[in-house]
Protein backbone atom coordinates (compact mmCIF):
# COMPACT_ATOMS: atom_id res chain seq x y z
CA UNK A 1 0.00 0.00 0.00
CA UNK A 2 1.63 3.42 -0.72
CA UNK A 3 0.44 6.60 0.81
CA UNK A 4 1.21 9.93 -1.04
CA UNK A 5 1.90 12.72 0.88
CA UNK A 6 1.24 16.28 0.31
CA UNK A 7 5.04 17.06 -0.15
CA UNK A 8 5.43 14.33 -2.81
CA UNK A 9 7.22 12.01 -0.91
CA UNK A 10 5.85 7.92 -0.46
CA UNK A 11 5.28 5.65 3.02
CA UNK A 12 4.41 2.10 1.97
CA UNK A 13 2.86 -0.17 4.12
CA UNK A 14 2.17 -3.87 4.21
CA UNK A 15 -1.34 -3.69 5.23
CA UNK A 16 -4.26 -1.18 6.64
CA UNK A 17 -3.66 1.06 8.96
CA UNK A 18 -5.09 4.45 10.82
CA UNK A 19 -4.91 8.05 9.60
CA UNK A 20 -3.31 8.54 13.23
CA UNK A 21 -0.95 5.76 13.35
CA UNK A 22 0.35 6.90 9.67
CA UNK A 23 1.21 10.70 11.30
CA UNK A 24 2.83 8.71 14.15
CA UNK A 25 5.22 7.13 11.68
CA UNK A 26 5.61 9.98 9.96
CA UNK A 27 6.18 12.16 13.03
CA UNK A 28 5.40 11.47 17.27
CA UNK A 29 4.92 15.55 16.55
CA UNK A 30 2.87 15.54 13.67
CA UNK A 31 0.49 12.63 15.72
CA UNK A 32 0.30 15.04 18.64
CA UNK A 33 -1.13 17.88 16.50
CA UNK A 34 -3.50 16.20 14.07
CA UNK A 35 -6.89 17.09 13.81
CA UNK A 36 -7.94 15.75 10.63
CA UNK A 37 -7.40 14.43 7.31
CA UNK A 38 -7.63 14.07 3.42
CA UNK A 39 -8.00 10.93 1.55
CA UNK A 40 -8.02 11.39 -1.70
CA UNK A 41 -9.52 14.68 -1.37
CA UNK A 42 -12.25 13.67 1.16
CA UNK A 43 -11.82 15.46 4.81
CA UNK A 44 -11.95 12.22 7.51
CA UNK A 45 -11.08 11.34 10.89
CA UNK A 46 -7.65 10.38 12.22
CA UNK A 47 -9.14 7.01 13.09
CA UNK A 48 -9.93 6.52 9.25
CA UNK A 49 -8.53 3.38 8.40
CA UNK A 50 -6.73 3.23 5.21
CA UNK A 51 -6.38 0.20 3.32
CA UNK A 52 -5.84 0.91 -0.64
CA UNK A 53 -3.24 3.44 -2.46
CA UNK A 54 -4.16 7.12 -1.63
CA UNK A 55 -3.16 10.48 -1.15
CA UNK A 56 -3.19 11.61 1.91
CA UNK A 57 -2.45 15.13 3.74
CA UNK A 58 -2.99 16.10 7.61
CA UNK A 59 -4.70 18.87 8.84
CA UNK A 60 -3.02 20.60 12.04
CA UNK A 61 -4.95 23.70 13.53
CA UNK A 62 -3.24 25.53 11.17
CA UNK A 63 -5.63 24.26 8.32
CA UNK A 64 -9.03 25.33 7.53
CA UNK A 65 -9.81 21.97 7.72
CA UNK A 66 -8.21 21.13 11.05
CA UNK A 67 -9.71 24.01 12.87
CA UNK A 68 -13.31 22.78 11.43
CA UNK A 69 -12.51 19.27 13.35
CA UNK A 70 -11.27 21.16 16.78
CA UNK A 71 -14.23 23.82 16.64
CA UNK A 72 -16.71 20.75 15.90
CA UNK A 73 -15.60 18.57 18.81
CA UNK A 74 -15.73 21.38 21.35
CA UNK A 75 -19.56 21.85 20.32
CA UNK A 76 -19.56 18.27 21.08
CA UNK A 77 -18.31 18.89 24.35
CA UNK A 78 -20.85 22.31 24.61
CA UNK A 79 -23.85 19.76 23.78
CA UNK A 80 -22.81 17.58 26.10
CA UNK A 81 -22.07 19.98 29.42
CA UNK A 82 -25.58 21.16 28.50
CA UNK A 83 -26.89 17.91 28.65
CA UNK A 84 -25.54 17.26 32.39
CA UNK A 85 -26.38 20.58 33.82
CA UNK A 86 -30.24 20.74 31.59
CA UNK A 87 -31.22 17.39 31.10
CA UNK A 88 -34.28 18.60 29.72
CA UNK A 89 -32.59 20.71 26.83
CA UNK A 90 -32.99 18.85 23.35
CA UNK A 91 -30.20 19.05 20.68
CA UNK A 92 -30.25 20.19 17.14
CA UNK A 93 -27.28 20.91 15.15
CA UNK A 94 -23.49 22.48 16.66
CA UNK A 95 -21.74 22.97 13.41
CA UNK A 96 -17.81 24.75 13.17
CA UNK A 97 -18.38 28.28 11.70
CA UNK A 98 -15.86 30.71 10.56
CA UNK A 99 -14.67 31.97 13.65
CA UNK A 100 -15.09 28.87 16.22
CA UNK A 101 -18.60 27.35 16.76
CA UNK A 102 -22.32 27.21 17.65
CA UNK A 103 -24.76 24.86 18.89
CA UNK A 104 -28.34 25.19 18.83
CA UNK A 105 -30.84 23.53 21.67
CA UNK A 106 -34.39 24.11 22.54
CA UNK A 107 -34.43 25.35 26.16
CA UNK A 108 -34.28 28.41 27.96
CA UNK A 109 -31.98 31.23 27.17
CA UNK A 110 -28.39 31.35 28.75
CA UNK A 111 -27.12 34.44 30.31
CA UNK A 112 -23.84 35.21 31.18
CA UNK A 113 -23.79 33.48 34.63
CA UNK A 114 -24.83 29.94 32.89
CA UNK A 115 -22.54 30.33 30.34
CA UNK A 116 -19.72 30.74 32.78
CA UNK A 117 -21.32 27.03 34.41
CA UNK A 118 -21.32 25.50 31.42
CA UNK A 119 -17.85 26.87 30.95
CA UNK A 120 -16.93 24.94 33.82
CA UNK A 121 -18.56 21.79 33.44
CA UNK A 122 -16.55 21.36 29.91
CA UNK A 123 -13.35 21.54 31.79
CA UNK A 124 -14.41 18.55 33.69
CA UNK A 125 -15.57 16.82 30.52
CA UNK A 126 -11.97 17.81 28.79
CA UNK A 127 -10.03 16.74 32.04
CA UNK A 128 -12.24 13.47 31.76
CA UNK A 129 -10.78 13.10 28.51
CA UNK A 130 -12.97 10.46 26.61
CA UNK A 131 -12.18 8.97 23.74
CA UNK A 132 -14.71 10.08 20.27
CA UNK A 133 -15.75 7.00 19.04
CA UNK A 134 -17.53 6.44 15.93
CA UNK A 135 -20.46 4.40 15.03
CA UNK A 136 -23.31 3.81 12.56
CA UNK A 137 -26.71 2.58 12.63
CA UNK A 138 -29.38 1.55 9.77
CA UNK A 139 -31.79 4.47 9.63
CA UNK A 140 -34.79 2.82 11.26
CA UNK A 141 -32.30 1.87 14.25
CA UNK A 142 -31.07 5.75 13.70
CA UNK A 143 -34.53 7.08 14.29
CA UNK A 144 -35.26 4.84 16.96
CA UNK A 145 -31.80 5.24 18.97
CA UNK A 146 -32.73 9.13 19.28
CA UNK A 147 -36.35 8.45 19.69
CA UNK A 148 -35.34 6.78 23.30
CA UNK A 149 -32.94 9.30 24.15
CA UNK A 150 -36.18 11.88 23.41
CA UNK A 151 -34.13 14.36 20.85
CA UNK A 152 -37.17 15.04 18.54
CA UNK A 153 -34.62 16.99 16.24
CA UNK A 154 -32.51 14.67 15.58
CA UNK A 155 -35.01 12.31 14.71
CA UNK A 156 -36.27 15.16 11.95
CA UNK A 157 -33.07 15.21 10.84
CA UNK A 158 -32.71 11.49 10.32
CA UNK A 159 -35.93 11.29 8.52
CA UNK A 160 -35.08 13.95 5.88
CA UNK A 161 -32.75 11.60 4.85
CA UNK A 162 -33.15 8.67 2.13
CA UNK A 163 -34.74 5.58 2.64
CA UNK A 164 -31.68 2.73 3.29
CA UNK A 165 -29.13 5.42 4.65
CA UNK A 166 -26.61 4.72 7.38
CA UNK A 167 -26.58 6.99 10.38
CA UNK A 168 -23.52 7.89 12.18
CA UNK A 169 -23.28 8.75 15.38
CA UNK A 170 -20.00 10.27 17.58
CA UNK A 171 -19.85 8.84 21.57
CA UNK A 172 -17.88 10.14 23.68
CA UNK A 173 -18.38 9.15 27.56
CA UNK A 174 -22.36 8.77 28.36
CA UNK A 175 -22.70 11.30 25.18
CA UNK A 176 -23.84 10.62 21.82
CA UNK A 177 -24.95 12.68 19.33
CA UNK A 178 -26.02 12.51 15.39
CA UNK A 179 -23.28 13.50 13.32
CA UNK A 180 -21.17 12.91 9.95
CA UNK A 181 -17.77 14.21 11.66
CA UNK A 182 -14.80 14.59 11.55
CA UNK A 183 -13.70 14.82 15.11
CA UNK A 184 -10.36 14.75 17.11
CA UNK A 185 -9.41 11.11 18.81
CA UNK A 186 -10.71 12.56 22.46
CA UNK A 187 -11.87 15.62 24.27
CA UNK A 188 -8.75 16.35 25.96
CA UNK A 189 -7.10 17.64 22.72
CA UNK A 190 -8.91 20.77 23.19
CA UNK A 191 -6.62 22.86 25.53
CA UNK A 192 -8.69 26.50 25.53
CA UNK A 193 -11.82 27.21 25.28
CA UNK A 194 -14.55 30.37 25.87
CA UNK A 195 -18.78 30.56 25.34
CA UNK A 196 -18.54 34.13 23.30
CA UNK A 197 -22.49 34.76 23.55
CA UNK A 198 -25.79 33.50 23.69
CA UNK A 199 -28.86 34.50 21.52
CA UNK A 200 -32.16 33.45 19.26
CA UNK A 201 -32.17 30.96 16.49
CA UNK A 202 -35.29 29.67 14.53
CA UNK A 203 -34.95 25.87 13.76
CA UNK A 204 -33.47 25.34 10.53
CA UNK A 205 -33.48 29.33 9.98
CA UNK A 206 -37.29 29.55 9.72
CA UNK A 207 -39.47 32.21 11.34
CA UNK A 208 -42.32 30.05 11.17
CA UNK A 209 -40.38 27.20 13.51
CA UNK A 210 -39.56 27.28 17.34
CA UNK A 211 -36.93 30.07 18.60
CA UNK A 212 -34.22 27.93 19.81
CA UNK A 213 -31.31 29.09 22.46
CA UNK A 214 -27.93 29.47 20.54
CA UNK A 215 -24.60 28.99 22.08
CA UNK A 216 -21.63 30.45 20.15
CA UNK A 217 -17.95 29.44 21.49
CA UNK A 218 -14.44 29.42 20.08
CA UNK A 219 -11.33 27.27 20.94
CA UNK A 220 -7.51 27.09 20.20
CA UNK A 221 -4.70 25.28 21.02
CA UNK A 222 -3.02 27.61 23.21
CA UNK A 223 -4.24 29.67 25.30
CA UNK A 224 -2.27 32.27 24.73
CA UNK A 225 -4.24 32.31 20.90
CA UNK A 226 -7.47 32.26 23.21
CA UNK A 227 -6.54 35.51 25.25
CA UNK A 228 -5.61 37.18 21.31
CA UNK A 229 -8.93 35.99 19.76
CA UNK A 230 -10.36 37.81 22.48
CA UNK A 231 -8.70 40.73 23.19
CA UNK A 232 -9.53 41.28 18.94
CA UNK A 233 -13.67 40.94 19.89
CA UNK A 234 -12.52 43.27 22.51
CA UNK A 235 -11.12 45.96 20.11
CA UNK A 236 -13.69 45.19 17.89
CA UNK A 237 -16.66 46.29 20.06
CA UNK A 238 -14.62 49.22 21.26
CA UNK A 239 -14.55 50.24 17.46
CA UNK A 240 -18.15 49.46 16.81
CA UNK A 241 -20.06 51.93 14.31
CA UNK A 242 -23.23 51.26 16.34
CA UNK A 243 -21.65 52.08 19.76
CA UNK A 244 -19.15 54.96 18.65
CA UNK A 245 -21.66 56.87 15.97
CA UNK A 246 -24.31 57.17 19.19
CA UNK A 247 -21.53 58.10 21.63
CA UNK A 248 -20.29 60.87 19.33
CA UNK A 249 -23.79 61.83 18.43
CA UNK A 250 -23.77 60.83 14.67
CA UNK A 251 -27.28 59.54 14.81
CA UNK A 252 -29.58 57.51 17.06
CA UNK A 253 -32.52 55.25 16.49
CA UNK A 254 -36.21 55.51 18.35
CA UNK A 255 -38.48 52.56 18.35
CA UNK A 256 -41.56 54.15 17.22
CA UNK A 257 -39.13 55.10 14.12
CA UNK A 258 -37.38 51.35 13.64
CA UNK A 259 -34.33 50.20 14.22
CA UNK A 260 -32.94 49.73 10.95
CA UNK A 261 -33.94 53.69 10.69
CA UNK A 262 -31.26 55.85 11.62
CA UNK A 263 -31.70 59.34 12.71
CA UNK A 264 -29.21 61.67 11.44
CA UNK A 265 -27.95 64.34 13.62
CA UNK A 266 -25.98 67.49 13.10
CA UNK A 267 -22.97 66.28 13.55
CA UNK A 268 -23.69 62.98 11.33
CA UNK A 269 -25.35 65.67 8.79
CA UNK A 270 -21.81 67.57 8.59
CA UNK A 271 -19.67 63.95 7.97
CA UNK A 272 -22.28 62.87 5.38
CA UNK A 273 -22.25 66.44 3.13
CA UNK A 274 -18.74 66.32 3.58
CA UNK A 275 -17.98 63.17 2.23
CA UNK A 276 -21.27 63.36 -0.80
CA UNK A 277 -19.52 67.09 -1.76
CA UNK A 278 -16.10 65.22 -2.27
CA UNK A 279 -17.28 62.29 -3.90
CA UNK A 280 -19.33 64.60 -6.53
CA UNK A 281 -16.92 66.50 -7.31
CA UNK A 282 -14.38 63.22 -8.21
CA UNK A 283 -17.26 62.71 -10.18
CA UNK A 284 -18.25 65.46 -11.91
CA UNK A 285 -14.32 67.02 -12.30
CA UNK A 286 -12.17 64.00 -12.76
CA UNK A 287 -14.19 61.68 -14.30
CA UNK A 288 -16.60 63.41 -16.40
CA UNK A 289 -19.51 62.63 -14.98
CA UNK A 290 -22.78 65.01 -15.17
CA UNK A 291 -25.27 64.94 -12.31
CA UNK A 292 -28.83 63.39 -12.30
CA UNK A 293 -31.66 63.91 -9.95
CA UNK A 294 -34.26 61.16 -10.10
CA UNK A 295 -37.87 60.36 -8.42
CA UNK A 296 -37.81 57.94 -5.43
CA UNK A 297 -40.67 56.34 -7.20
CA UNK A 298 -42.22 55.25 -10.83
CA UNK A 299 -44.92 53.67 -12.28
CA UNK A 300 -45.34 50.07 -12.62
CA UNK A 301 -44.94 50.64 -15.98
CA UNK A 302 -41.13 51.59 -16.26
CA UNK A 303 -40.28 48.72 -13.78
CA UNK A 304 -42.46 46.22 -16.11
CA UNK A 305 -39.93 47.59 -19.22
CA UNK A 306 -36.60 47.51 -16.90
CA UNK A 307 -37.60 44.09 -16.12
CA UNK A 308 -37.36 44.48 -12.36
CA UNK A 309 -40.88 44.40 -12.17
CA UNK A 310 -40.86 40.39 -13.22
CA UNK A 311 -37.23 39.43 -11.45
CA UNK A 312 -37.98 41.14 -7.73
CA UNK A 313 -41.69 42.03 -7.68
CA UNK A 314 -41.91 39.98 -4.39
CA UNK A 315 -38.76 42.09 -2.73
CA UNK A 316 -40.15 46.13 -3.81
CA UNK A 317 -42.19 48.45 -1.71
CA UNK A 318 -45.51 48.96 -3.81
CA UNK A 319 -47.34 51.59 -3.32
CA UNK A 320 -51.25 51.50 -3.90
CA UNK A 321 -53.18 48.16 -4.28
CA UNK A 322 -50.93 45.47 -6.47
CA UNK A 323 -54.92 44.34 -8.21
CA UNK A 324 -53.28 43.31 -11.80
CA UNK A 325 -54.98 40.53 -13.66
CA UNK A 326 -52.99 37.68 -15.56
CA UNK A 327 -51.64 40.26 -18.61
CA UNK A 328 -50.48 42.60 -15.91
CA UNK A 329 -52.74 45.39 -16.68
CA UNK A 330 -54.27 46.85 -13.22
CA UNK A 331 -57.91 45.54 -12.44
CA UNK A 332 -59.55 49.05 -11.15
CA UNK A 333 -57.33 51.21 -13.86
CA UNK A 334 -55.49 53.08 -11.13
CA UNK A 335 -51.72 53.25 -11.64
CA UNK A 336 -49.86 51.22 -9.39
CA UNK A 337 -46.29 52.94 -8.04
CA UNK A 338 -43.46 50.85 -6.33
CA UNK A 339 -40.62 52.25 -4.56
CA UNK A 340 -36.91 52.72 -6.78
CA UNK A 341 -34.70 49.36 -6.60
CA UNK A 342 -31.81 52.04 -8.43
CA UNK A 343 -31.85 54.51 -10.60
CA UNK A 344 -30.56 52.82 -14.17
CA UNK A 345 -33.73 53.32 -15.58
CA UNK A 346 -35.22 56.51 -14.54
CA UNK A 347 -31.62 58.16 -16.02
CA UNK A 348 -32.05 55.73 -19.09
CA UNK A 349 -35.06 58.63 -19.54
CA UNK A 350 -32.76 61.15 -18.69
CA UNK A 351 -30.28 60.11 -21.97
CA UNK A 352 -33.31 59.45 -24.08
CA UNK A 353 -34.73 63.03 -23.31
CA UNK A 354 -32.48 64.65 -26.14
CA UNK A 355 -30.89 63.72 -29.03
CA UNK A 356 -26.81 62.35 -28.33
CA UNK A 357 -24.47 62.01 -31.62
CA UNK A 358 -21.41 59.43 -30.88
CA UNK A 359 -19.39 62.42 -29.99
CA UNK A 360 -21.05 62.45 -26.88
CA UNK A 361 -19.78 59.48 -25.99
CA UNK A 362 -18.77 58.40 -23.61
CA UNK A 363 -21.55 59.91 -21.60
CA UNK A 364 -21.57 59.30 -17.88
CA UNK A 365 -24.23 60.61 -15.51
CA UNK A 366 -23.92 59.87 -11.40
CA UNK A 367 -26.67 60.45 -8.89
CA UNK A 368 -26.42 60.63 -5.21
CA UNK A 369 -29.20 58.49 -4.66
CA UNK A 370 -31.22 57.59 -1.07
């Protein structure tokens, strides 16, 4: 059997043997800080046993892919410290994201105080240091293995999938949860660890399902990465444009307003004429553009012509009762007047008022649009 490895070079062996026990021949160092593999381009666990010709390459923390497999395993251990301390919380999904990880559960919120408990009852579960082991079940057994253990989401999940699948499943200690992996060999791999936040989720991102309790969390290798990671969140709220434009009276928002609405103040005024004044006059002085002032709204009419009318209908502000029949011609004759998507086609009106020769061209026309 040879193995290809990501530098080129060969290992031959006489029979199967382990993702893990391959980095241990190839390095006790490289064993110690494997999260993850590739076999032949598909990402696997270290306890992947390989048995054929392959190529294979192996994901430290310093890979995308090897920080996926550390971020997913400390959800693992998230799920499970929730488990001990809420045995009534049920699971959904706790998948790596960019930065670190989430996991969702149906329960009541977390404030800071629990999060600091659950904080705590990880540590014990990462000092317990359980191995991950993997297993797989026939979907009927699937269904009925998380039926017993009452997770009613993870028996949705299972039944989304096809007929004659096979289910696998991660243990670690009295855990077990539904999942396709990859994960590292054992929970006490993960050396540092911190619960960011907690907030609102809708199951499987729909309004119209339960609002579920999300956890969000990150985890590194060092702690000393840890205390960076969050000293940059830190630095990042103190440089918030939400935080610093109401603290330097920019603007403010008012709930009988909205708050997506934003209430310019003087001082926010100033910054914004400032900065259209300057961009205008790039415009219209260096690069020859001439200025444009355009209605908010139109007709129907142009929008049916443009062709926004019959790509984004559903996502414009109509104005005036949408009563069209099947041709799109409006029932009671009124005119029927949506809200601007952009401004392309009112200044297509603007060109078209008078007549251009091709030494016009080319013609360029800017508008400082709201």
């Amino acid at each position: 059997m040879k193995i290809t490895l990501k530098d080129g070079s060969v290992k031959e062996y006489e029979s199967g043997m382990a993702v893990i026990d391959i980095a241990r021949d190839i390095s006790e160092g490289l064993a110690r800080m494997a999260c993850a593999a590739e076999v032949n381009g598909k990402v696997v666990d270290l306890r992947t046993v390989v048995d054929a010709d392959c190529e294979l390459n192996i994901f430290t923390f310093n890979d995308i892919e090897g920080k996926k497999a550390y971020w997913h395993t400390t959800s693992h251990v998230l799920a499970e410290a929730v488990k001990r301390l809420y045995p009534e919380a049920k699971l959904t999904i706790g998948p790596a994201i960019g930065e670190g990880f989430y996991y969702d559960f149906d329960c009541e919120p977390f404030d800071r105080a629990a999060l600091d408990e659950l904080e705590k009852e990880m540590k014990k579960i990462i000092k317990e240091g359980a191995q991950l082991e993997k297993f797989t079940l026939p979907r009927e057994e699937a269904i009925q293995l998380m039926k017993e253990r009452e997770e009613p989401y993870k028996v949705e999940l299972i039944e989304d999938l096809p007929e004659g699948e096979t289910i696998s499943f991660y243990r670690q200690g009295e855990f077990v949860d539904l999942c396709a992996g990859p994960h590292l060999m054992r929970t006490k791999d993960i050396k540092a660890f911190k619960l960011i936040s907690s907030s609102g989720a809708y199951w499987r991102g729909d309004e119209h399902n339960k609002m579920l309790t999300r956890v969000y969390g990150v985890s590194y290798t060092k702690k000393a990465d840890l205390d960076a990671y969050l000293e940059h969140l830190e630095e990042i709220k103190n440089r918030d444009h939400n935080k610093l434009g109401r603290e330097m009276e920019l603007f403010t928002t008012v709930d009988v307003i909205g708050q997506g609405l934003p209430l310019f103040m003087p001082k926010g005024v100033k910054m914004i004429q400032k900065l259209q004044r300057w961009i205008e006059d790039l415009e219209d002085n260096e690069w020859g553009y001439v200025r444009t002032k355009t209605p908010l709204m139109a007709k129907s009419d142009l929008y049916k012509i443009s062709d926004h009318w019959g790509h984004y209908k559903e996502g414009m502000f109509i104005l005036g009762e949408d009563d069209e029949d099947e041709n799109g011609n409006s029932v009671s004759g009124k005119d029927i007047f949506a809200l601007r998507p952009m401004t392309c086609p009112f200044q297509y009106y603007v060109y078209k008022a008078t007549q251009k020769s091709y030494r016009d061209l080319p013609y360029r026309m800017g508008e400082t649009s709201t």
